[in-house]
C-alpha atoms as a PDB file:
ATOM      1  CA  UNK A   1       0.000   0.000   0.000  1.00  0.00           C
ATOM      2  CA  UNK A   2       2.770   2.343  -1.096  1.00  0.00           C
ATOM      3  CA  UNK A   3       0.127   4.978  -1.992  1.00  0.00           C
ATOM      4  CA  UNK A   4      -1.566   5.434   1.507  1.00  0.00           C
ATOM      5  CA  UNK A   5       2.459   5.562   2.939  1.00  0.00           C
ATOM      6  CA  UNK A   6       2.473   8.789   0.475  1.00  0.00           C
ATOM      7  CA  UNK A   7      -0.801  10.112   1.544  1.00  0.00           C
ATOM      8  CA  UNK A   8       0.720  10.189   5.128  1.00  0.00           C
ATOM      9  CA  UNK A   9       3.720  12.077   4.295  1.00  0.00           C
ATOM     10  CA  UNK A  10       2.904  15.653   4.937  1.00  0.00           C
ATOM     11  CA  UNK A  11       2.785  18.143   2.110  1.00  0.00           C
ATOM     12  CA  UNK A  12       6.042  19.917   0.606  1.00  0.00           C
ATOM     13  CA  UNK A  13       5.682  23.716   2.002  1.00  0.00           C
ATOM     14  CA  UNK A  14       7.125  25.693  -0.826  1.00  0.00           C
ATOM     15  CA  UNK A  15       7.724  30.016  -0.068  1.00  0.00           C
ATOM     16  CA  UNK A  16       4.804  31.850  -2.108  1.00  0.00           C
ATOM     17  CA  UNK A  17       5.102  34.991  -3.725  1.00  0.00           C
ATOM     18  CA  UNK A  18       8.512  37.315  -4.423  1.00  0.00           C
ATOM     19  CA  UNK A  19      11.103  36.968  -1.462  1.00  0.00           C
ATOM     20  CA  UNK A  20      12.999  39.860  -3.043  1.00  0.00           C
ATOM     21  CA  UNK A  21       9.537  42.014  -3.176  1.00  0.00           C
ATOM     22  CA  UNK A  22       8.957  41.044   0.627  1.00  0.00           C
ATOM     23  CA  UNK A  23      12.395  41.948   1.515  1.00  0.00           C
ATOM     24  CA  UNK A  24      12.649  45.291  -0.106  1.00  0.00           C
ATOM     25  CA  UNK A  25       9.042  46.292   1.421  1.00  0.00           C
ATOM     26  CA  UNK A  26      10.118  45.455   4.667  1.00  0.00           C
ATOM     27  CA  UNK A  27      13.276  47.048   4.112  1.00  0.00           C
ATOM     28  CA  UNK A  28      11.501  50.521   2.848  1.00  0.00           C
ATOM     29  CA  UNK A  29       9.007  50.022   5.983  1.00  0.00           C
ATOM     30  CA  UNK A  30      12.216  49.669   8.560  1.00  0.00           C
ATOM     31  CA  UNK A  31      13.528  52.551   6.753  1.00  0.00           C
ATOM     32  CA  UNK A  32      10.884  54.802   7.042  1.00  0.00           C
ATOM     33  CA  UNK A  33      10.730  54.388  10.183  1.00  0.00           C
ATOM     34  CA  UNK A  34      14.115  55.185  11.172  1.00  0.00           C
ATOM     35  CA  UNK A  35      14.348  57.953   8.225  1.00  0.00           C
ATOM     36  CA  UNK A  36      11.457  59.722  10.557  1.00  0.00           C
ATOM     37  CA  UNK A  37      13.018  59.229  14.181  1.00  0.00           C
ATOM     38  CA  UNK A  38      16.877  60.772  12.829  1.00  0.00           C
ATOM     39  CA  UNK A  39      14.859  63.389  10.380  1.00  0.00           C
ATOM     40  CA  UNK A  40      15.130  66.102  13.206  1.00  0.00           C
ATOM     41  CA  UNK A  41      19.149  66.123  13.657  1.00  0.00           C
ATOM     42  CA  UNK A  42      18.610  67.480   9.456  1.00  0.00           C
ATOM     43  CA  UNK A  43      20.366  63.912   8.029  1.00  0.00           C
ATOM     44  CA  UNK A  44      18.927  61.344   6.704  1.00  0.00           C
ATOM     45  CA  UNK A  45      19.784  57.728   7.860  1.00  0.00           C
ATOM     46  CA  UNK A  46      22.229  57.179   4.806  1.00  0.00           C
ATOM     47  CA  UNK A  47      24.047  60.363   5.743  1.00  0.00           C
ATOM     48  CA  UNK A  48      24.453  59.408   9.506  1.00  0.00           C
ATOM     49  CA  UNK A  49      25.370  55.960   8.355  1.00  0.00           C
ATOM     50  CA  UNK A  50      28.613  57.433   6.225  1.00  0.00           C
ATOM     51  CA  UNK A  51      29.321  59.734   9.216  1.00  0.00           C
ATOM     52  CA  UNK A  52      29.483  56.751  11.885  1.00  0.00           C
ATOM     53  CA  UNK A  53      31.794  54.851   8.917  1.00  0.00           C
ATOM     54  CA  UNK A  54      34.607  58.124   8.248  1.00  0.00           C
ATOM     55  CA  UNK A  55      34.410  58.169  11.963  1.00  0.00           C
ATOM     56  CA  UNK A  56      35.353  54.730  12.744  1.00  0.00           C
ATOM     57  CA  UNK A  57      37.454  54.127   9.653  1.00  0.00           C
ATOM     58  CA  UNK A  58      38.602  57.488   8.696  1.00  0.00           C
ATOM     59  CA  UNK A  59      40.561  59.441   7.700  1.00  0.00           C
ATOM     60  CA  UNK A  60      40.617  57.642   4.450  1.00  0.00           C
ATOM     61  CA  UNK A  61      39.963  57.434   0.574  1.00  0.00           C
ATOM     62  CA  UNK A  62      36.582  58.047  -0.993  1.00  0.00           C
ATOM     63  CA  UNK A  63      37.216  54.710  -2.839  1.00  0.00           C
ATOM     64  CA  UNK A  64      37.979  52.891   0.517  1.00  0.00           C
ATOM     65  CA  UNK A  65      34.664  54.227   1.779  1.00  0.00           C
ATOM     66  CA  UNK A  66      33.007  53.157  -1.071  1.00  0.00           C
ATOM     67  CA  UNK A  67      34.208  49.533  -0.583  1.00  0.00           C
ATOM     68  CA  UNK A  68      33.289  50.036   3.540  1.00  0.00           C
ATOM     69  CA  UNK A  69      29.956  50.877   2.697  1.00  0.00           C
ATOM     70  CA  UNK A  70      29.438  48.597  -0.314  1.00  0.00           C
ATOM     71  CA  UNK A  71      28.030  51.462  -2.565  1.00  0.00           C
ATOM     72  CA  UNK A  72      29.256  52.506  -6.046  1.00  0.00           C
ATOM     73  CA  UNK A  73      31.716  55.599  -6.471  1.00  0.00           C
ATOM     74  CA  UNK A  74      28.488  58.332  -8.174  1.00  0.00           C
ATOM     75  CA  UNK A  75      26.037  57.002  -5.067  1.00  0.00           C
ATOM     76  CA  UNK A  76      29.100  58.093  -2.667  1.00  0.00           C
ATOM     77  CA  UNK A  77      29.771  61.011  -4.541  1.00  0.00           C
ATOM     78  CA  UNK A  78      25.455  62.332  -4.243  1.00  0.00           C
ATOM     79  CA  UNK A  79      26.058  61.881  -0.394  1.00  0.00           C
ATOM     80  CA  UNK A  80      28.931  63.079   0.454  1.00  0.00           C
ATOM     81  CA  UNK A  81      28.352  66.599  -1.022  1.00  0.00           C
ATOM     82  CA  UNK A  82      25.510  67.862   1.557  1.00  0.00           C
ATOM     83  CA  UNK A  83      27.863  66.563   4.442  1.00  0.00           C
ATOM     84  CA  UNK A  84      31.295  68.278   3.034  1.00  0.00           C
ATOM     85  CA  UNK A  85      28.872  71.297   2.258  1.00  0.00           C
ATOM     86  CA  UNK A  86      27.773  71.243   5.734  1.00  0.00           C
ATOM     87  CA  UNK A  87      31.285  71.327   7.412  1.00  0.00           C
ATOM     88  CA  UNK A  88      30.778  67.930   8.932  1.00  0.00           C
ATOM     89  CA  UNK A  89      33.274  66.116   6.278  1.00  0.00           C
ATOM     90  CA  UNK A  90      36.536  67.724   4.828  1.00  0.00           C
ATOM     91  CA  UNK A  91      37.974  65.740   2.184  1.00  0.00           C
ATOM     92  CA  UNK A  92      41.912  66.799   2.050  1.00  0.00           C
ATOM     93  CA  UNK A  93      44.968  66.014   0.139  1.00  0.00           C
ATOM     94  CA  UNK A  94      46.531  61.915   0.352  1.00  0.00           C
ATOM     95  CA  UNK A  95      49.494  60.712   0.557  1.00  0.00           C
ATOM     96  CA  UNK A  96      50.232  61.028  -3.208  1.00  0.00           C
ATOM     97  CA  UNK A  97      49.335  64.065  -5.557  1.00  0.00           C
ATOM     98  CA  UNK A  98      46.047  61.720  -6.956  1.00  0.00           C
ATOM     99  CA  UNK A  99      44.056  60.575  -4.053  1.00  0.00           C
ATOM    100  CA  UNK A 100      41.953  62.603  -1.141  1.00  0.00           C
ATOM    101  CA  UNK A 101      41.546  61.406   2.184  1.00  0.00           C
ATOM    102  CA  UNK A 102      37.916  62.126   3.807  1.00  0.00           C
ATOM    103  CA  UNK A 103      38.017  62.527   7.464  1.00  0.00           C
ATOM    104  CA  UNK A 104      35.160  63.902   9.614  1.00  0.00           C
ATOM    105  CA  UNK A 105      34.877  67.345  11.600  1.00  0.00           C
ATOM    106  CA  UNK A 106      34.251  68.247  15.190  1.00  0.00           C
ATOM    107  CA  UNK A 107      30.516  69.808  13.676  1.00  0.00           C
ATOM    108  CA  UNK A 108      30.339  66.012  11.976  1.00  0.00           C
ATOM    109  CA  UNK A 109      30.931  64.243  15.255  1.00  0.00           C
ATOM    110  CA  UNK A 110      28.287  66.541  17.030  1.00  0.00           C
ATOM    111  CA  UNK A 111      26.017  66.070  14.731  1.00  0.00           C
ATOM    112  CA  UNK A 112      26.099  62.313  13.949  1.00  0.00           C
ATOM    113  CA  UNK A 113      25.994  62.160  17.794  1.00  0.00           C
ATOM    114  CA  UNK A 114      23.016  64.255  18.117  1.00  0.00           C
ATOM    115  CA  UNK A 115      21.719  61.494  14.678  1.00  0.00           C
ATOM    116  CA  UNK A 116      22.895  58.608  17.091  1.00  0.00           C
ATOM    117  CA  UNK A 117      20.670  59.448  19.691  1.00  0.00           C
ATOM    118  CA  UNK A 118      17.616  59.484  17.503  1.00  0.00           C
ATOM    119  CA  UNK A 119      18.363  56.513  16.013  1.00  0.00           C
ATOM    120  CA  UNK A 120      18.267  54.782  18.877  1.00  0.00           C
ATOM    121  CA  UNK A 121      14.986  55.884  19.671  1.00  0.00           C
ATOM    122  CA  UNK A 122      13.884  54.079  16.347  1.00  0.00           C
ATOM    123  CA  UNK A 123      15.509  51.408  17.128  1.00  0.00           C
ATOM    124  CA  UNK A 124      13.275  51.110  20.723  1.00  0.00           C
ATOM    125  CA  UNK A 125      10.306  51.773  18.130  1.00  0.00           C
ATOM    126  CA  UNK A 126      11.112  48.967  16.200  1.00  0.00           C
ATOM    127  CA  UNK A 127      11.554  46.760  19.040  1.00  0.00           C
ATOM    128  CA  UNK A 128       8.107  48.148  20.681  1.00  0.00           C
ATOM    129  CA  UNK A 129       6.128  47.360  17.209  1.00  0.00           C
ATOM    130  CA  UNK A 130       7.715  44.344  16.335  1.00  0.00           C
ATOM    131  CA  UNK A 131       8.197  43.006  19.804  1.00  0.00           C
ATOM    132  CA  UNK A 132      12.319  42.331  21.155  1.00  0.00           C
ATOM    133  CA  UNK A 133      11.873  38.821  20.838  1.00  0.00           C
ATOM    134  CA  UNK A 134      10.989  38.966  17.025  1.00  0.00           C
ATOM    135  CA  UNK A 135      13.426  41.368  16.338  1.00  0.00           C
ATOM    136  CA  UNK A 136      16.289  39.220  17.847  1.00  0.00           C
ATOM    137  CA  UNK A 137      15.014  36.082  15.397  1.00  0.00           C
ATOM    138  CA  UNK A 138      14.907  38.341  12.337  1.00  0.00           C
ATOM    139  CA  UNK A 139      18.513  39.590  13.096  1.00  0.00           C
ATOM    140  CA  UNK A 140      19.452  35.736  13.535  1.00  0.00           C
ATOM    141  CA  UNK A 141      17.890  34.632  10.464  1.00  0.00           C
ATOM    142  CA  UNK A 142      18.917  37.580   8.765  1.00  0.00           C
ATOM    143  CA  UNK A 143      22.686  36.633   9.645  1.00  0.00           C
ATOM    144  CA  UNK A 144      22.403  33.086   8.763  1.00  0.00           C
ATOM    145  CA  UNK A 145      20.919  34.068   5.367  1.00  0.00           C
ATOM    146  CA  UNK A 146      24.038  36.704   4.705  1.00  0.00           C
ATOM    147  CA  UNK A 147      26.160  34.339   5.590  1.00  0.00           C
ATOM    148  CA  UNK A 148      24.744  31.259   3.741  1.00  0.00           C
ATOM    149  CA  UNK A 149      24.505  34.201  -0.208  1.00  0.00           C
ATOM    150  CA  UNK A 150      28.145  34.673   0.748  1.00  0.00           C
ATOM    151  CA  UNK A 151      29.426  31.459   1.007  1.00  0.00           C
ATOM    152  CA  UNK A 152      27.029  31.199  -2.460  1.00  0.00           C
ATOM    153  CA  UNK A 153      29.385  33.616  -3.620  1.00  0.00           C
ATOM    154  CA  UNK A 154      26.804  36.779  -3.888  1.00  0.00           C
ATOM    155  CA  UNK A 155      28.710  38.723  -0.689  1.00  0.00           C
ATOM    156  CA  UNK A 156      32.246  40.392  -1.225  1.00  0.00           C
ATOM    157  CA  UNK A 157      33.731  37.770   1.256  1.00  0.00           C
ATOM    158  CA  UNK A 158      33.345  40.002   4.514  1.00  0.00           C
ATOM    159  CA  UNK A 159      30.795  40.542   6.956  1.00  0.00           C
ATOM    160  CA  UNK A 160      28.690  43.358   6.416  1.00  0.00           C
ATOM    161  CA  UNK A 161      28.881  46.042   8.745  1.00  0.00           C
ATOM    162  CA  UNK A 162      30.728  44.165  11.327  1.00  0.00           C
ATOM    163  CA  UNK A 163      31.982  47.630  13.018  1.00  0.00           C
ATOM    164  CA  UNK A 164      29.098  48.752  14.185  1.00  0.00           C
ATOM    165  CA  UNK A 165      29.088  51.309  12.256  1.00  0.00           C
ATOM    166  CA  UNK A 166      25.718  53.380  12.300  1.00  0.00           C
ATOM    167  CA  UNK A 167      24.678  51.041  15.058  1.00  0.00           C
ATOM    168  CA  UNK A 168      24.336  52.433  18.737  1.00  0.00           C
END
């Protein structure tokens, strides 16, 4: 009775829908929500985020940056003009006649202090909405699944954002 052995077995659960689509939407919803909290400091979350980076890894080379951050030389280029505008980046000469080094300001550590405090509160909003225990199991599975597309070959090789930086 191999057919009643197979009616037994339960049923193959396969993912439905887009992962990508979910992932992005839930990605645009998390950053919304921190976008608002760090909106009164005057940066937005991917301006604090290069701030906390040239602070912890600076001063260094746009390019270098670029490489931290895992964002293409133009994208790095749009964002750091309002912050070198602002006074809270200076980008001076390197160590050869070719490159700049970026380093950040006294202003730039005030401000992405002031930024830092705000986004922790977003990150207590996000815990309050989503409850801590979720939000401990999504950044679990979230690391697993980074770590599995890397070793798939889809990373760069390294961690991301193992520093910290733009974290509390």
């Amino acid at each position: 009775m191999n057919g009643m052995n197979t009616a037994l077995k339960p049923p193959q659960l396969r993912p439905q829908g887009c992962t990508n689509f979910r992932l992005r939407r839930l990605s645009r919803l998390a950053s919304r929500l921190y976008d608002t909290h760090v909106a009164p400091s005057g940066l937005k979350t991917t301006q604090y985020s290069l701030l906390s980076h040239v602070l912890h890894f600076g001063p260094l080379r746009p390019v270098d940056l670029a490489r931290e951050m895992n964002v293409d030389a133009s994208t790095l280029t749009r964002n750091l003009k309002p912050l070198l505008a602002a006074g809270f980046l200076v980008q001076t000469e390197g160590p050869d006649a070719r490159s700049r080094m970026l380093a950040i300001t006294d202003p730039g550590r005030d401000k992405r202090a002031e930024a830092q405090r705000l986004w922790h509160g977003a990150q207590l909003a996000l815990n309050d909405i989503l409850g801590t225990d979720r939000v401990l199991a999504l950044h679990a599975l979230l690391d697993e699944s980074l770590e599995l597309l890397q070793r798939a070959g889809l990373g760069d090789g390294r961690p991301e954002d193992e520093t910290g930086a733009g974290d509390e």
